[in-house]
N, C-alpha and C. Protein backbone atom coordinates (compact mmCIF):
# COMPACT_ATOMS: atom_id res chain seq x y z
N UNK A 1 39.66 -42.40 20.47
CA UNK A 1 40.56 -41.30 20.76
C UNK A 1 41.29 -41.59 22.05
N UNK A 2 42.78 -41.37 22.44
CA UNK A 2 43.26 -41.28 23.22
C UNK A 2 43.35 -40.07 24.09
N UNK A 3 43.52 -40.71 25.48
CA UNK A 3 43.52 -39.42 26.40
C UNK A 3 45.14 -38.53 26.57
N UNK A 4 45.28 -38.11 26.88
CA UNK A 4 46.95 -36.97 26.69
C UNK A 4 46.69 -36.03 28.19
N UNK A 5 47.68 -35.68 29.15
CA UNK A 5 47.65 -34.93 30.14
C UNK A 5 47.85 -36.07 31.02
N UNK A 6 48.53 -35.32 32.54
CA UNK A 6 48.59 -35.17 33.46
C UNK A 6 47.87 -37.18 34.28
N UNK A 7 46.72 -36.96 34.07
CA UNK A 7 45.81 -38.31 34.14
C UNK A 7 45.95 -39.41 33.48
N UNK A 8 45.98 -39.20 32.37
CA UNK A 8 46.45 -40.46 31.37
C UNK A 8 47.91 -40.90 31.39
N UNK A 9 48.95 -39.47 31.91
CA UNK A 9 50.30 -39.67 32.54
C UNK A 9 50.76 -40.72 33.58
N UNK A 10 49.34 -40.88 34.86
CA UNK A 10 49.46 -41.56 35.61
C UNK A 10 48.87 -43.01 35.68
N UNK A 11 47.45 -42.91 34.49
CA UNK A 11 47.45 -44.15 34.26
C UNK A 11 47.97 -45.17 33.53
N UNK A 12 49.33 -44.64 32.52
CA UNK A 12 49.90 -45.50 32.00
C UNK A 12 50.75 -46.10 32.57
N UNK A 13 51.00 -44.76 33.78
CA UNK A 13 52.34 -45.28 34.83
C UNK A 13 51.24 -46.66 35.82
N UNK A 14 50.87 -46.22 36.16
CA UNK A 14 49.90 -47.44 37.25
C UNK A 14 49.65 -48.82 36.37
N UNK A 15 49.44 -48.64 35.35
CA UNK A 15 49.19 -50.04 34.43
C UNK A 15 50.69 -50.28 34.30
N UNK A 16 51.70 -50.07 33.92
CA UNK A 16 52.84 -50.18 33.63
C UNK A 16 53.67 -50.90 35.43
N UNK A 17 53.30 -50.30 36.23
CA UNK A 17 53.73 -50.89 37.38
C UNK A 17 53.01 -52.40 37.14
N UNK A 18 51.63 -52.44 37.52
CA UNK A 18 50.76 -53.61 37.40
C UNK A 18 51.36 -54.88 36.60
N UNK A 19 51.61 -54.63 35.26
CA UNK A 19 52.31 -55.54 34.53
C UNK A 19 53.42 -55.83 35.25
N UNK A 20 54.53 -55.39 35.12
CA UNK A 20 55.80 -55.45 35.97
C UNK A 20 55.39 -56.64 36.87
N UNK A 21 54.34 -56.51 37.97
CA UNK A 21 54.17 -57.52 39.16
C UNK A 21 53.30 -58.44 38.89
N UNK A 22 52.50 -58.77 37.86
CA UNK A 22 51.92 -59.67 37.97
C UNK A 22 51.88 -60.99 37.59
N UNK A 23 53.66 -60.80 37.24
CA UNK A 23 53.96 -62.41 37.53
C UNK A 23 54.69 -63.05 39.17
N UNK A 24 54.54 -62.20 39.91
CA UNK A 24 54.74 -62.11 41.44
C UNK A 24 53.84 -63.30 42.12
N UNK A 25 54.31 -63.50 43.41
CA UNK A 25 53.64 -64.01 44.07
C UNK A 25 52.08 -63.11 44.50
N UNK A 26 51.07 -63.65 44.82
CA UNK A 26 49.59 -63.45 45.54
C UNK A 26 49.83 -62.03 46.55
N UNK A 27 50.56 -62.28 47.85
CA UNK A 27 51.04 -60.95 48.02
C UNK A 27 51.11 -59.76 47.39
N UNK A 28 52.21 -60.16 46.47
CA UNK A 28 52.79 -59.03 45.57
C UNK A 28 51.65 -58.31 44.26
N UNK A 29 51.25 -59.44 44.10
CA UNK A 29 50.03 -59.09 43.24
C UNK A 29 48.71 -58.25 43.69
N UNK A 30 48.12 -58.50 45.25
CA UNK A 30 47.32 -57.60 45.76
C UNK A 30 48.02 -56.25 46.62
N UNK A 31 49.62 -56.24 46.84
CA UNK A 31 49.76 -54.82 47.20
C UNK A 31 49.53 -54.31 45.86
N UNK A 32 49.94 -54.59 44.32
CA UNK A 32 50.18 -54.04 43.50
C UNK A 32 49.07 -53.50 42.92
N UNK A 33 47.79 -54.53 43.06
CA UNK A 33 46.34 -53.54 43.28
C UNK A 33 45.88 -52.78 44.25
N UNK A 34 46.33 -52.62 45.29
CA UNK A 34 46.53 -52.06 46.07
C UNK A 34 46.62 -50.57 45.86
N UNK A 35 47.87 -50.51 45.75
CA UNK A 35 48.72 -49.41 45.49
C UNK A 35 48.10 -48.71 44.43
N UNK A 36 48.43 -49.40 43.13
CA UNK A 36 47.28 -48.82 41.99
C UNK A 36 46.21 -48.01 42.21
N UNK A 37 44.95 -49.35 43.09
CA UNK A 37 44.03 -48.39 43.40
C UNK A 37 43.81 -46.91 44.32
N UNK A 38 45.07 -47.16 45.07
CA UNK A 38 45.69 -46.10 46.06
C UNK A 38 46.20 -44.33 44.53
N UNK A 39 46.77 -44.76 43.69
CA UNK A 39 47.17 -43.49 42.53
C UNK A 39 46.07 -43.52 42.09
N UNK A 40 45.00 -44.05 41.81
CA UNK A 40 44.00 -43.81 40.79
C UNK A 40 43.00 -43.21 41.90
N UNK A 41 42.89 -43.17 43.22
CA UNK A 41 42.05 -42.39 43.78
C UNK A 41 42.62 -41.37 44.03
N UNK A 42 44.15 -40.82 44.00
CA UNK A 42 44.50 -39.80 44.27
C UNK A 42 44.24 -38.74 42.97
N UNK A 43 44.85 -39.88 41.77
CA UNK A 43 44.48 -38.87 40.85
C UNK A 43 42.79 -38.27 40.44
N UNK A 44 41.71 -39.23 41.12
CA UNK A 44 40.65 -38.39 41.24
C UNK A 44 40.28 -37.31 41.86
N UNK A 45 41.31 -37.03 42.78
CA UNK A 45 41.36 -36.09 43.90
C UNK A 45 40.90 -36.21 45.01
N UNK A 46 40.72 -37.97 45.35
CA UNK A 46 40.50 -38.07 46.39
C UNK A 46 40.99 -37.93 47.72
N UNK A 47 41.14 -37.60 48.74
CA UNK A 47 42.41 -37.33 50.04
C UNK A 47 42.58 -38.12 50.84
N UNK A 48 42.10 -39.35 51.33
CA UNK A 48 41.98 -40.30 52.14
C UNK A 48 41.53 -41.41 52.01
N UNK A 49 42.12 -42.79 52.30
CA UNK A 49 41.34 -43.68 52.07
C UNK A 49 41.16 -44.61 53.01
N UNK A 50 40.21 -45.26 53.33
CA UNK A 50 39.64 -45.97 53.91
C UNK A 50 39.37 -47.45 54.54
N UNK A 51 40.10 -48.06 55.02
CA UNK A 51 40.12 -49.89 55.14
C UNK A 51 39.53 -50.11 56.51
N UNK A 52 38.22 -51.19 56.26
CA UNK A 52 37.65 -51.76 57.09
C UNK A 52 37.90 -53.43 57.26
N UNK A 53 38.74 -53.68 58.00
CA UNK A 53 38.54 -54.90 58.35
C UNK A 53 38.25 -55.82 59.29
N UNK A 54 37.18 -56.61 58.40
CA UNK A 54 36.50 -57.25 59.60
C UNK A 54 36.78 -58.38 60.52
N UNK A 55 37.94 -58.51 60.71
CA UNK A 55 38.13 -59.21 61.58
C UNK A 55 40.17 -58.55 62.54
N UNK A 56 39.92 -58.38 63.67
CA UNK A 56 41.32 -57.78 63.88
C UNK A 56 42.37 -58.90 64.24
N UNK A 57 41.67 -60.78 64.05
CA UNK A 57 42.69 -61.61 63.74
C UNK A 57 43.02 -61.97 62.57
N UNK A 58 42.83 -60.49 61.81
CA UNK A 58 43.40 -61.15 60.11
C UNK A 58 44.63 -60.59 59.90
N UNK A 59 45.59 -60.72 60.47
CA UNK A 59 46.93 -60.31 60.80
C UNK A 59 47.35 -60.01 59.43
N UNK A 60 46.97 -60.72 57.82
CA UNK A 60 47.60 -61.18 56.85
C UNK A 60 47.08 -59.61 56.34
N UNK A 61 46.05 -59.12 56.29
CA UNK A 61 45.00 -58.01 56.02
C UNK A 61 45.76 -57.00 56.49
N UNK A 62 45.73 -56.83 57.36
CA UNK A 62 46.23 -55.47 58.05
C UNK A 62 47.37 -55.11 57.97
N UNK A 63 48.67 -56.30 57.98
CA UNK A 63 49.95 -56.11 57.51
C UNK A 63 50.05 -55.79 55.95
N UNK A 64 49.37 -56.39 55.17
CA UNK A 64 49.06 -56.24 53.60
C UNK A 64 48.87 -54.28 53.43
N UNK A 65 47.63 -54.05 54.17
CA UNK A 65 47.45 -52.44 54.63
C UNK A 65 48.41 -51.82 54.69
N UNK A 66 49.29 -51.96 55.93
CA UNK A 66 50.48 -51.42 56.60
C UNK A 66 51.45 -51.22 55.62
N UNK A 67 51.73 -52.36 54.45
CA UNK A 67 52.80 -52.50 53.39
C UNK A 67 52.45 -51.04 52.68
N UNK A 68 51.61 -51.13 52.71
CA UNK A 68 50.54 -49.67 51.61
C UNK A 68 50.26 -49.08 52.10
N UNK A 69 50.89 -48.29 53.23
CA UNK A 69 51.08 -47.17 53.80
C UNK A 69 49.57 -46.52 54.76
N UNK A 70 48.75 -47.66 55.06
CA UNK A 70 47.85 -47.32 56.20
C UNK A 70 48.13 -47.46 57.18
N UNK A 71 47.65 -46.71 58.32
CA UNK A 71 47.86 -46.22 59.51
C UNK A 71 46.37 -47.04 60.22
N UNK A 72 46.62 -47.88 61.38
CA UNK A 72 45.62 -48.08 61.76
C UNK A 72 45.55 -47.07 62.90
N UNK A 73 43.91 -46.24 62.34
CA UNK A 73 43.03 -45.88 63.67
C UNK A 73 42.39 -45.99 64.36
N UNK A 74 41.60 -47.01 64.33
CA UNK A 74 40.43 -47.46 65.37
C UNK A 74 40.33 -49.07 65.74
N UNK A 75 39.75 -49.35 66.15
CA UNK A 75 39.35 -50.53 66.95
C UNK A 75 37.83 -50.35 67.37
N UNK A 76 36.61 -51.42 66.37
CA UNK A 76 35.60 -51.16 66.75
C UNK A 76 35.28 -53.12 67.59
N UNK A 77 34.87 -52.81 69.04
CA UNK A 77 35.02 -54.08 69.72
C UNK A 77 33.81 -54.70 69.37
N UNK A 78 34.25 -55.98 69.10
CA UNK A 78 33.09 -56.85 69.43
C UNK A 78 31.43 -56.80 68.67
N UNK A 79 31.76 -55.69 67.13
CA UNK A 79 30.96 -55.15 66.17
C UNK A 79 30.34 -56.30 65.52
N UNK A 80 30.91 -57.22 65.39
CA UNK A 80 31.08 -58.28 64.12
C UNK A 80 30.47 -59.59 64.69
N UNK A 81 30.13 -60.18 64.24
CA UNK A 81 29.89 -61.80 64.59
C UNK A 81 30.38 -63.11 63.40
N UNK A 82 31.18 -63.74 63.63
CA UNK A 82 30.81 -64.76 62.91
C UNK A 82 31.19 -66.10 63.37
N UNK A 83 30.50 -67.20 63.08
CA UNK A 83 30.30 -68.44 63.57
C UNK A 83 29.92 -68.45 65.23
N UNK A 84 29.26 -67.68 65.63
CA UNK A 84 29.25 -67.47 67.14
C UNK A 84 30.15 -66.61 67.99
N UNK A 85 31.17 -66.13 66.85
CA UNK A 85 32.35 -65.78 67.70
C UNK A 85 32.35 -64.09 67.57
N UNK A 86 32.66 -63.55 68.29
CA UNK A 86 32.24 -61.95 68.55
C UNK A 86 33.60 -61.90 67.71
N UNK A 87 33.70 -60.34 67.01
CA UNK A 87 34.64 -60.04 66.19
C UNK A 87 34.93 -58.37 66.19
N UNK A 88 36.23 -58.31 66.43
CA UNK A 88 36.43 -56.51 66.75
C UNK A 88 36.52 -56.42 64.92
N UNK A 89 36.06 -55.06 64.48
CA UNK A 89 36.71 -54.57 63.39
C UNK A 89 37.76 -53.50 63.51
N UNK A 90 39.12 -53.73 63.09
CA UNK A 90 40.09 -52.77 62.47
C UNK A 90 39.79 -51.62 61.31
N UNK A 91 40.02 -50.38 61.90
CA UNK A 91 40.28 -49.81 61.06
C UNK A 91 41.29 -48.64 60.51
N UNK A 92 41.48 -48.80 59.45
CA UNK A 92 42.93 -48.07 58.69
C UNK A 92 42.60 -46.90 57.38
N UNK A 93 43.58 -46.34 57.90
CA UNK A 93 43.45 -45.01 57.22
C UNK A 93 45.22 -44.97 55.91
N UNK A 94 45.21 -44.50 55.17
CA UNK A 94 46.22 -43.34 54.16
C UNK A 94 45.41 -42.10 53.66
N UNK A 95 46.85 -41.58 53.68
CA UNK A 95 46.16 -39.73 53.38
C UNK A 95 46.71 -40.16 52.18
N UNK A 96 46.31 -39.49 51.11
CA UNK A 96 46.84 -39.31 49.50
C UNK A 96 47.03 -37.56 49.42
N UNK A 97 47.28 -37.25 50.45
CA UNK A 97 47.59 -35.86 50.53
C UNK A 97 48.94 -35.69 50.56
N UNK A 98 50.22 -34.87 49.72
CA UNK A 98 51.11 -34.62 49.78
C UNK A 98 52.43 -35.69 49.25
């Protein structure tokens, strides 16, 4: 059985974007999951979402974010470790409100 309403409205639209880009470049292909996953939590009714990243020299990460409409809020210093090397985590916010 197929679904009909409002929800199934938006997931044909979100799959229908998806196709469209996924003969794109790597970029284009993870804003486009991105984003996706960005409508499919709204249409759960979720209000905010959440990006932790662990490292705040992943310039490629956070601009990727930024494309998709997160807001960075925090700066956790020196949380992280890897290879010896102390590591701040970034973190970013979108409202799916409004």
């Amino acid at each position: 059985a197929s679904s009909s309403g409002p929800a199934a409205d938006e997931e044909e639209e979100v799959c229908h974007k998806l196709r469209e880009v996924l003969s794109g470049g790597a970029k284009r292909k993870t804003q486009a999951l991105l984003m996706a996953a960005s409508s499919a939590a709204r249409t759960a009714g979720f209000r905010q979402l959440i990006a932790v990243i662990g490292d705040s020299g992943n310039n490629a990460s956070i601009s990727l974010h930024a494309s998709c409409g997160f807001e960075r809020t925090g700066l956790l210093k020196q949380i992280g470790e890897k290879f010896g090397k102390p590591l701040d985590i970034v973190m970013m916010q979108r409202s799916l409100v409004g």
